[in-house]
C-alpha atoms as a PDB file:
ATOM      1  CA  UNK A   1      63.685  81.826  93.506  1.00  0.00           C
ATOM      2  CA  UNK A   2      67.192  80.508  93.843  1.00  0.00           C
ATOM      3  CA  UNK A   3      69.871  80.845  96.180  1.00  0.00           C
ATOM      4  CA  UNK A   4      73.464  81.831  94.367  1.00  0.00           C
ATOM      5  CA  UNK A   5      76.397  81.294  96.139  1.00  0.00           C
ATOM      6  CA  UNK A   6      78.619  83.792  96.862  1.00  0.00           C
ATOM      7  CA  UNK A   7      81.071  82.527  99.398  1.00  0.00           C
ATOM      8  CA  UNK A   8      82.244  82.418 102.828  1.00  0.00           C
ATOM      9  CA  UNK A   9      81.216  85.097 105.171  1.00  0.00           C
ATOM     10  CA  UNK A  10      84.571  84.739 107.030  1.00  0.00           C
ATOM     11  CA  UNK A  11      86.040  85.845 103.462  1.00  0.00           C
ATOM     12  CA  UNK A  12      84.484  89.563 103.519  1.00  0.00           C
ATOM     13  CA  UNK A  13      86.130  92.130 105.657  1.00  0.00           C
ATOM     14  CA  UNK A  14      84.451  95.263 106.382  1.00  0.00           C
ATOM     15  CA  UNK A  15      83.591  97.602 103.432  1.00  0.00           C
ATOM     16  CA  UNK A  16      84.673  94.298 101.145  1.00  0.00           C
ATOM     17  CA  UNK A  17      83.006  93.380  98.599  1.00  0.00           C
ATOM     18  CA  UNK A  18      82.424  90.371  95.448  1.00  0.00           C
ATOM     19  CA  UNK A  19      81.149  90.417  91.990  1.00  0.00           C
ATOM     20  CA  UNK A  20      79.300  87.482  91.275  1.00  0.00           C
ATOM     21  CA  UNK A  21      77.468  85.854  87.730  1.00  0.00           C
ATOM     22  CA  UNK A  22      75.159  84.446  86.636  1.00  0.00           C
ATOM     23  CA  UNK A  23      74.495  84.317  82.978  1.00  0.00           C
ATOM     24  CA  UNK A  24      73.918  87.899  81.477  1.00  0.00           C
ATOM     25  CA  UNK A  25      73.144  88.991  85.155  1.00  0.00           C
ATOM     26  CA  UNK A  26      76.303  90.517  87.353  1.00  0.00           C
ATOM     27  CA  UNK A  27      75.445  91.491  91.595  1.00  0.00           C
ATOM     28  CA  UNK A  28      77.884  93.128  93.531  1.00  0.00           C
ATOM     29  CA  UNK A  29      77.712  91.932  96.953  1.00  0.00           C
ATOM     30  CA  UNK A  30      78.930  94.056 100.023  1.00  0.00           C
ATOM     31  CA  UNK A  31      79.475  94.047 103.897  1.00  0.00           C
ATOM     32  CA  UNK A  32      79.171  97.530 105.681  1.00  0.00           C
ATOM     33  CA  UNK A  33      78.869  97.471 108.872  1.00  0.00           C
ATOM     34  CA  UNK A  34      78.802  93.918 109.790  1.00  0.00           C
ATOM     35  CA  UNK A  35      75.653  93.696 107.294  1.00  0.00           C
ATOM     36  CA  UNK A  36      75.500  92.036 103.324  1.00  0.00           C
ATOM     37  CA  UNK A  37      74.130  94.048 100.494  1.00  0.00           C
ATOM     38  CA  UNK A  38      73.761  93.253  97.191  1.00  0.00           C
ATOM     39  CA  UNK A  39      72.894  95.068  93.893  1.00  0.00           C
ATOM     40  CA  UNK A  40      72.755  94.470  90.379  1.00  0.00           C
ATOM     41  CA  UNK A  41      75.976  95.900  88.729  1.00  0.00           C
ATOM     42  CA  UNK A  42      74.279  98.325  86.489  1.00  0.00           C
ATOM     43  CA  UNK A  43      74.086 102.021  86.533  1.00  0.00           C
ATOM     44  CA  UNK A  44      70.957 103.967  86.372  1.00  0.00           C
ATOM     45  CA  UNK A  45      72.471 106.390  84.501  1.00  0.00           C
ATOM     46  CA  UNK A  46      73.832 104.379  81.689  1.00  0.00           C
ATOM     47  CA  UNK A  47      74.609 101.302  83.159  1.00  0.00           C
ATOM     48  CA  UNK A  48      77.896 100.935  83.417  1.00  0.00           C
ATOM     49  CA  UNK A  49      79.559  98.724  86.231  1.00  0.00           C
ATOM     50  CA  UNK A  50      79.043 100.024  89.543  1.00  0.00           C
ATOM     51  CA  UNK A  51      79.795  97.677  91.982  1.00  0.00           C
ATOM     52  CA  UNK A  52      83.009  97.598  90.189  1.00  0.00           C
ATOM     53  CA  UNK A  53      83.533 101.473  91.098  1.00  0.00           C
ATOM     54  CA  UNK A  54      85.247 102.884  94.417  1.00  0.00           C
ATOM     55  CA  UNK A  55      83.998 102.891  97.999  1.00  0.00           C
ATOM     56  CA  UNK A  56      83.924 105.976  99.852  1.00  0.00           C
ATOM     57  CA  UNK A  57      82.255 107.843 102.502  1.00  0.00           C
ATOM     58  CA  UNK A  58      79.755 110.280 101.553  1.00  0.00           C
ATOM     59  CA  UNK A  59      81.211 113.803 101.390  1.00  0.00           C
ATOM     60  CA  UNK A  60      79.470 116.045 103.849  1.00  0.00           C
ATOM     61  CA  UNK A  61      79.126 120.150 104.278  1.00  0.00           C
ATOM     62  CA  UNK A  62      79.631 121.299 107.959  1.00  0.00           C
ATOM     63  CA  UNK A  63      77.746 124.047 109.065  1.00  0.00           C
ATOM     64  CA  UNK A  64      78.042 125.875 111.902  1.00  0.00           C
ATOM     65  CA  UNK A  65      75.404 127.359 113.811  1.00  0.00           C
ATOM     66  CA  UNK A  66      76.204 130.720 112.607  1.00  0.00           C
ATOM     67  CA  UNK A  67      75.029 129.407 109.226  1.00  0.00           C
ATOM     68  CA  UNK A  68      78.841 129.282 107.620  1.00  0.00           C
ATOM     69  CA  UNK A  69      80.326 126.981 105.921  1.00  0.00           C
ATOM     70  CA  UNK A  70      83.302 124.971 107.975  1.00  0.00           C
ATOM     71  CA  UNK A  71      84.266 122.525 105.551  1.00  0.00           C
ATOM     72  CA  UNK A  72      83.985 119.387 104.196  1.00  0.00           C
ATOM     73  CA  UNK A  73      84.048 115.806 106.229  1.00  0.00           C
ATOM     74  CA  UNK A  74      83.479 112.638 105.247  1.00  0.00           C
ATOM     75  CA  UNK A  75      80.062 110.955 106.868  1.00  0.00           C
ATOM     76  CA  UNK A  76      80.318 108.569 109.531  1.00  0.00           C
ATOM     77  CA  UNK A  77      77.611 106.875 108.890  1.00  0.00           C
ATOM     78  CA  UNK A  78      77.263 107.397 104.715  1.00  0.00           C
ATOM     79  CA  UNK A  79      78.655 104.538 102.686  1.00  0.00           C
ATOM     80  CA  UNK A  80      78.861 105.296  98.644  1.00  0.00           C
ATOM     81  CA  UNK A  81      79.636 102.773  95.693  1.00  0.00           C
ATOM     82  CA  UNK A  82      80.680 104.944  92.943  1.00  0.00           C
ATOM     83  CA  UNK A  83      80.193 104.470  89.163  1.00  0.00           C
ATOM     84  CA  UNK A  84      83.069 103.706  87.467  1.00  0.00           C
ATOM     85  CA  UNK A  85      82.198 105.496  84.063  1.00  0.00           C
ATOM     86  CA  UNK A  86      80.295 108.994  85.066  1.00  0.00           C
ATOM     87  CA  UNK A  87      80.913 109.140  88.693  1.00  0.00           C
ATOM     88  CA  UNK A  88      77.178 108.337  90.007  1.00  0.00           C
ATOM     89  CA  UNK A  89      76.817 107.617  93.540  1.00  0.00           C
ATOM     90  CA  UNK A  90      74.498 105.617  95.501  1.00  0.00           C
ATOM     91  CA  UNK A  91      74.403 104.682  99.117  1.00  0.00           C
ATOM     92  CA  UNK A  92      75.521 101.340  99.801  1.00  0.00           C
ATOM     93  CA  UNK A  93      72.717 100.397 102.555  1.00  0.00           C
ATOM     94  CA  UNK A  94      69.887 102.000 100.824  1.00  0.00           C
ATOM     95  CA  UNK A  95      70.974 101.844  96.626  1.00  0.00           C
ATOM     96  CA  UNK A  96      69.686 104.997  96.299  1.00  0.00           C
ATOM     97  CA  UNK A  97      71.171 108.255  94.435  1.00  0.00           C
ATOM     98  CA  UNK A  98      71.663 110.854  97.025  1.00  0.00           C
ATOM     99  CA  UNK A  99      70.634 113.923  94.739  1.00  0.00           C
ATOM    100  CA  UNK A 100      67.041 112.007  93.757  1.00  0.00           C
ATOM    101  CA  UNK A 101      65.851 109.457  95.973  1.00  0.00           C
ATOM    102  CA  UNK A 102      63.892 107.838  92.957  1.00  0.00           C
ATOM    103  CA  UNK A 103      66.607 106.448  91.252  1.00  0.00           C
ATOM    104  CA  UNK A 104      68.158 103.221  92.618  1.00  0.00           C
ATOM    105  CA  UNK A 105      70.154 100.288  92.440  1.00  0.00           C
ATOM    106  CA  UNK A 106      68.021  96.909  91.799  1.00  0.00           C
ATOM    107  CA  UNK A 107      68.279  94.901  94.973  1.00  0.00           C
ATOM    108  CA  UNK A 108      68.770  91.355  95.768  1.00  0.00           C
ATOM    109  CA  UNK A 109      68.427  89.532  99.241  1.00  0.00           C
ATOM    110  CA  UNK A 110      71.074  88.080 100.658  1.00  0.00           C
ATOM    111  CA  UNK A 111      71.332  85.146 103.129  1.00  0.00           C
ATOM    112  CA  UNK A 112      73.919  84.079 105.263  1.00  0.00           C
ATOM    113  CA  UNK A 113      73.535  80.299 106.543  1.00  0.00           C
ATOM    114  CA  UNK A 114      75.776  78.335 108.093  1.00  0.00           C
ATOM    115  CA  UNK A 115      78.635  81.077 107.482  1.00  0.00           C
ATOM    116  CA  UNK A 116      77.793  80.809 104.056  1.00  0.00           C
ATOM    117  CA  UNK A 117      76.739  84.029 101.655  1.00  0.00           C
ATOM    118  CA  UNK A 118      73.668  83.866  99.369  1.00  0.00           C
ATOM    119  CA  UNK A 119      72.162  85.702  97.246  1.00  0.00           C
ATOM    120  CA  UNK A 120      68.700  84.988  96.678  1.00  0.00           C
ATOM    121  CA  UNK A 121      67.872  84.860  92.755  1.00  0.00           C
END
């Protein structure tokens, strides 16, 4: 395995993110929360770009405890990277679809040494 540089941790602010490549192969590279993620930028669906696609809080249902709809909110916690072509979400931290927690994002390490990024090939 190799180590592909991304670039300087003090260049990502929070919820920022970098494409990188490396012959045929693209990874999208995020911080959320103070922690790097990386996944391959390429759809499950039918891979189009989606680390290329907007980042949004998940959109969350609030139920009372009568049982009734209150409205919509957007999760505190709940990161999404969106697909740019058909609109397939995935959590940022986890890579995984919300609706069906078998399909996912391919996921790379990453390493940060020396205030350096790296993604681990």
């Amino acid at each position: 395995m190799a180590d592909l540089y991304v670039g300087k941790e003090t260049e990502f602010g929070e919820r920022d993110r970098k494409i990188i490549a490396q012959c045929d192969l693209e990874i999208g590279v995020f911080r959320v929360d103070g922690k790097f993620y990386a996944w391959e930028n390429n759809c499950s669906h039918q891979g189009g770009p989606v680390c290329q696609g907007k980042i949004l809080a998940k959109v969350e249902e609030v139920i009372g405890a009568d049982k009734q709809s209150h409205g919509l909110k957007f999760s505190d916690e709940n990161i999404h990277i969106i697909c740019p072509w058909h609109g397939y979400e995935y959590n940022i931290k986890t890579g995984r679809h919300p609706g069906d927690k078998n399909v996912r994002l391919k996921s790379y390490q990453v390493k940060v040494a020396n205030g350096d990024v790296y993604v681990v090939v």
